[in-house]
C-alpha atoms as a PDB file:
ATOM      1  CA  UNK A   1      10.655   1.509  -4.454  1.00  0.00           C
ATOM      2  CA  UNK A   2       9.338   0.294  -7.844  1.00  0.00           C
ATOM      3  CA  UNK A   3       6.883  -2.259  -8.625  1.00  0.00           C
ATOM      4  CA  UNK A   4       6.588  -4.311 -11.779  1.00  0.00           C
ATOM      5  CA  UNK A   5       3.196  -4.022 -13.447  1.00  0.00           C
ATOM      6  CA  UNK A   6       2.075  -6.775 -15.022  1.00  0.00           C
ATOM      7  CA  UNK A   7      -0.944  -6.281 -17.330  1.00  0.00           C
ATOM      8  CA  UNK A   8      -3.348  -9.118 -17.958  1.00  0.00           C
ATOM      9  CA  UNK A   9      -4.890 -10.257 -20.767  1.00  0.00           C
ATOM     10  CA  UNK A  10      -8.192  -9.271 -19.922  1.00  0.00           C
ATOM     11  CA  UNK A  11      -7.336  -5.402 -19.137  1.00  0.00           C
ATOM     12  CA  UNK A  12      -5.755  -5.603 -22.638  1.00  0.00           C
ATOM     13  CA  UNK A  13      -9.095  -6.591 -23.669  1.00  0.00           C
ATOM     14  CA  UNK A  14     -10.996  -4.431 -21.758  1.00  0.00           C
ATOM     15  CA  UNK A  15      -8.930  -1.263 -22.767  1.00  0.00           C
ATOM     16  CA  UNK A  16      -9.268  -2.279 -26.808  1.00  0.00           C
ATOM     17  CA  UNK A  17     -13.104  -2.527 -26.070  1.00  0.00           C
ATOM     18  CA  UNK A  18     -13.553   0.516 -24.482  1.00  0.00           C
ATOM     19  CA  UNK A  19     -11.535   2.541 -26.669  1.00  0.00           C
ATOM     20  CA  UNK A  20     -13.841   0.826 -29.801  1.00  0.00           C
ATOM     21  CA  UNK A  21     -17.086   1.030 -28.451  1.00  0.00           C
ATOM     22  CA  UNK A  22     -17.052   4.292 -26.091  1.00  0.00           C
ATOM     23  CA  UNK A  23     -14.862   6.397 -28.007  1.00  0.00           C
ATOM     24  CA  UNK A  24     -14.564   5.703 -31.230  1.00  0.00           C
ATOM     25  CA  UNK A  25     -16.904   8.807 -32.573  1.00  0.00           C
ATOM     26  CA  UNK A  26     -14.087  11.430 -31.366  1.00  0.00           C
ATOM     27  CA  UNK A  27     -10.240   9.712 -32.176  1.00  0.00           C
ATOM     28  CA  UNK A  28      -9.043  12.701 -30.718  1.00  0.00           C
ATOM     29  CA  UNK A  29     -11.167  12.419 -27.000  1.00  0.00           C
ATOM     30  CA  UNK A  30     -10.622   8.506 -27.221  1.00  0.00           C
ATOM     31  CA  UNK A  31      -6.242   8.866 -27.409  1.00  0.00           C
ATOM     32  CA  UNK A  32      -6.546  11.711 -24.868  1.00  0.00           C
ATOM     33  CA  UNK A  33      -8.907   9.282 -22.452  1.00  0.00           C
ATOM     34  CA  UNK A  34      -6.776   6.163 -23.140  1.00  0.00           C
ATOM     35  CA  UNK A  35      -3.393   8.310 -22.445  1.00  0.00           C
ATOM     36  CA  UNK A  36      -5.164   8.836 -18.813  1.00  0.00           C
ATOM     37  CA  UNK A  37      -5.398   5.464 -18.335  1.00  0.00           C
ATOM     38  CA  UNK A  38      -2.571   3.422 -19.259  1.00  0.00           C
ATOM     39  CA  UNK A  39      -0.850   6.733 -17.250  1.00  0.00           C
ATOM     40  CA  UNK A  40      -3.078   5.466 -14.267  1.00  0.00           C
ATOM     41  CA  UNK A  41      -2.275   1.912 -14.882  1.00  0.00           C
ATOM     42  CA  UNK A  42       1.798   2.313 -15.144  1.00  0.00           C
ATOM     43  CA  UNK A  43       1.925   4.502 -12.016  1.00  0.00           C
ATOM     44  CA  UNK A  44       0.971   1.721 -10.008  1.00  0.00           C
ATOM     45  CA  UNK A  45       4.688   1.041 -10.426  1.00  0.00           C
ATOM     46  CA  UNK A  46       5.200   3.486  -7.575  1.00  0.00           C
ATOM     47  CA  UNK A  47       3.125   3.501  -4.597  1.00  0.00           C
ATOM     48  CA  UNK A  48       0.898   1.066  -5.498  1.00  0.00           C
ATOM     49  CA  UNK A  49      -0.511   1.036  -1.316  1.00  0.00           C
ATOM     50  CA  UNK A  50      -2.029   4.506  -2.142  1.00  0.00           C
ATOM     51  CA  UNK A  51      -4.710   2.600  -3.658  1.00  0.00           C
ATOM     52  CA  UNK A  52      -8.029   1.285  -1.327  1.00  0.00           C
ATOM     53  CA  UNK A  53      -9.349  -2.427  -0.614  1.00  0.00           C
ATOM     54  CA  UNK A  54     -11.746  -2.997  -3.926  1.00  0.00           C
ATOM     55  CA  UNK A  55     -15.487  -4.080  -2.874  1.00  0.00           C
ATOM     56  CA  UNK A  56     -14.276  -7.810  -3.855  1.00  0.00           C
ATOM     57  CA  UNK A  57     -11.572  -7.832  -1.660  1.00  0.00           C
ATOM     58  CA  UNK A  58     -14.638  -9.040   1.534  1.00  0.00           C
ATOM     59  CA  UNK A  59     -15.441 -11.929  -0.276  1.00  0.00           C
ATOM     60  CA  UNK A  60     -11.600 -13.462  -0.290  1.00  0.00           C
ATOM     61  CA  UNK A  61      -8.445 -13.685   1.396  1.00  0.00           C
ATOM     62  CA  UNK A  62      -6.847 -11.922  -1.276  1.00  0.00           C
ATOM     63  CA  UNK A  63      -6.164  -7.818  -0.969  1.00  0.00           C
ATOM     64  CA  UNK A  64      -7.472  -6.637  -3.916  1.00  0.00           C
ATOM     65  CA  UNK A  65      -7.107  -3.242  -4.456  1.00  0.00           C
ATOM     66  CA  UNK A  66      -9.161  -0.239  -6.927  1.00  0.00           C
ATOM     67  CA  UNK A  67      -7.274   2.484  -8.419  1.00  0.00           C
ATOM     68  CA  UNK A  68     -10.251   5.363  -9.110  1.00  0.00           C
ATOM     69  CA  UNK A  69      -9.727   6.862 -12.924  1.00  0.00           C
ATOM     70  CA  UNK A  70     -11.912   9.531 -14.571  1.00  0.00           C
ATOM     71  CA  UNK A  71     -14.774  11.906 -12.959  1.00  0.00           C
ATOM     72  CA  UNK A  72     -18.086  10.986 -12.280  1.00  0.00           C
ATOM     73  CA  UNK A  73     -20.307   9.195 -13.450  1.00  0.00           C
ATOM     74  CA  UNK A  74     -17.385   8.524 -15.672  1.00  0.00           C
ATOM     75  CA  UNK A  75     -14.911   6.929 -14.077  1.00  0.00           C
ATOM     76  CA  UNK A  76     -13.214   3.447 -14.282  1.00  0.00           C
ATOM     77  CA  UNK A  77     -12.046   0.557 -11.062  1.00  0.00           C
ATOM     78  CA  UNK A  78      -8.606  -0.448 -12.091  1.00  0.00           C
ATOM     79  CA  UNK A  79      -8.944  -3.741 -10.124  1.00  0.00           C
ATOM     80  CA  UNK A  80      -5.165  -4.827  -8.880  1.00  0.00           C
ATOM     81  CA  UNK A  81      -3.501  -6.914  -6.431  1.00  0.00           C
ATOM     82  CA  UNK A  82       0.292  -6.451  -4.532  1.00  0.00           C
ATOM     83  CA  UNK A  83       2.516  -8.461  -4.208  1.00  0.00           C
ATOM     84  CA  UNK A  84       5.377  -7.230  -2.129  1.00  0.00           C
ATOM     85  CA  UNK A  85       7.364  -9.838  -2.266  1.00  0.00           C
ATOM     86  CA  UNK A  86       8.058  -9.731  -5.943  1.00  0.00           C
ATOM     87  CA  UNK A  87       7.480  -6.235  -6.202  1.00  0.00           C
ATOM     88  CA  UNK A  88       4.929  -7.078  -8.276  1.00  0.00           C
ATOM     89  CA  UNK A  89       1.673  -5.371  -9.302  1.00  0.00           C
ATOM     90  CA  UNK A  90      -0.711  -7.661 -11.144  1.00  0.00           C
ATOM     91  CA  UNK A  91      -3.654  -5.070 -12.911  1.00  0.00           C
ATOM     92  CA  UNK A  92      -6.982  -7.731 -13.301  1.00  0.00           C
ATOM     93  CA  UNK A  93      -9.526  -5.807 -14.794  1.00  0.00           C
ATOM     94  CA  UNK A  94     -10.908  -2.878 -15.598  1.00  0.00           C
ATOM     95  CA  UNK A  95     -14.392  -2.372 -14.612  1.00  0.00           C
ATOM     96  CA  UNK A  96     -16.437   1.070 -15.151  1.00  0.00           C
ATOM     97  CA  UNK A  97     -17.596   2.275 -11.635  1.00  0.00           C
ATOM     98  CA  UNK A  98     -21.023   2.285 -11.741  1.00  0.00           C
ATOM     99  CA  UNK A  99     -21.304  -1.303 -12.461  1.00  0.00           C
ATOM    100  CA  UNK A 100     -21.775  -3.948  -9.820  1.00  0.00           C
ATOM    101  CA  UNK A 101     -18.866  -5.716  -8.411  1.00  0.00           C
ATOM    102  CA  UNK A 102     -17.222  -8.751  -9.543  1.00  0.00           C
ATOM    103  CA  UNK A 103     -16.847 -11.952  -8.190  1.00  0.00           C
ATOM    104  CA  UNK A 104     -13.573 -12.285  -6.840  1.00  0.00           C
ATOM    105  CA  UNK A 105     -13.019 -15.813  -9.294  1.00  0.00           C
ATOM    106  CA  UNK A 106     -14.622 -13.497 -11.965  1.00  0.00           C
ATOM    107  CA  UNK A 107     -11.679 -11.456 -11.635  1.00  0.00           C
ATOM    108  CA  UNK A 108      -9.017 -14.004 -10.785  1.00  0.00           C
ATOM    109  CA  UNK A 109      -9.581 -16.640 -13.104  1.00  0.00           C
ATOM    110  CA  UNK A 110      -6.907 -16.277 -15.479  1.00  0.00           C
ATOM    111  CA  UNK A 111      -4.401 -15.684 -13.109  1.00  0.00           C
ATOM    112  CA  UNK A 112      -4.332 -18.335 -10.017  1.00  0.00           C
END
């Protein structure tokens, strides 16, 4: 079964701001590490359940889920939610993972 995955604006904003100010020194190791991840992010279109509850997910009724990308203590929380009605992957944010959670309406906010 495929899922749609819908991209917010904020991971677009998150992706052009870590590709400008993490990897901008090396073009070459900045395509190669943005490749990864907008691979990660469009293969939530299949098997999107693989991923685990994110941290935020306690502190609301919602099931928000991580998707782990990268090695340590490199590695980025793609921060998503399913909806299996609509078949419908909504990617939130993009958070590196050694950085404290999110509040859940921190996350949300631009999407209801």
């Amino acid at each position: 079964m495929t899922y749609r995955v819908e991209i917010s604006g904020r991971v677009l904003r998150d992706l052009e701001t870590l590709y400008l100010e993490k990897y901008v020194s090396d073009s070459s190791a900045a395509t190669h590490w943005f490749e990864g991840l907008r691979e990660a992010i469009a293969s939530l279109g299949s098997l999107p359940n693989r991923c685990p509850l994110a941290p935020e997910s306690a502190d609301t009724t919602r099931d928000l889920h991580q998707l782990l990308c990268g090695n340590k203590p490199h590695f980025y929380r793609i921060i998503h939610e399913i909806d299996e009605k609509d078949q419908r992957v909504g990617v939130y944010h993009i958070r590196h993972g050694a950085r404290q959670s999110l509040t859940v309406s921190a996350i949300i906010s631009e999407h209801g």
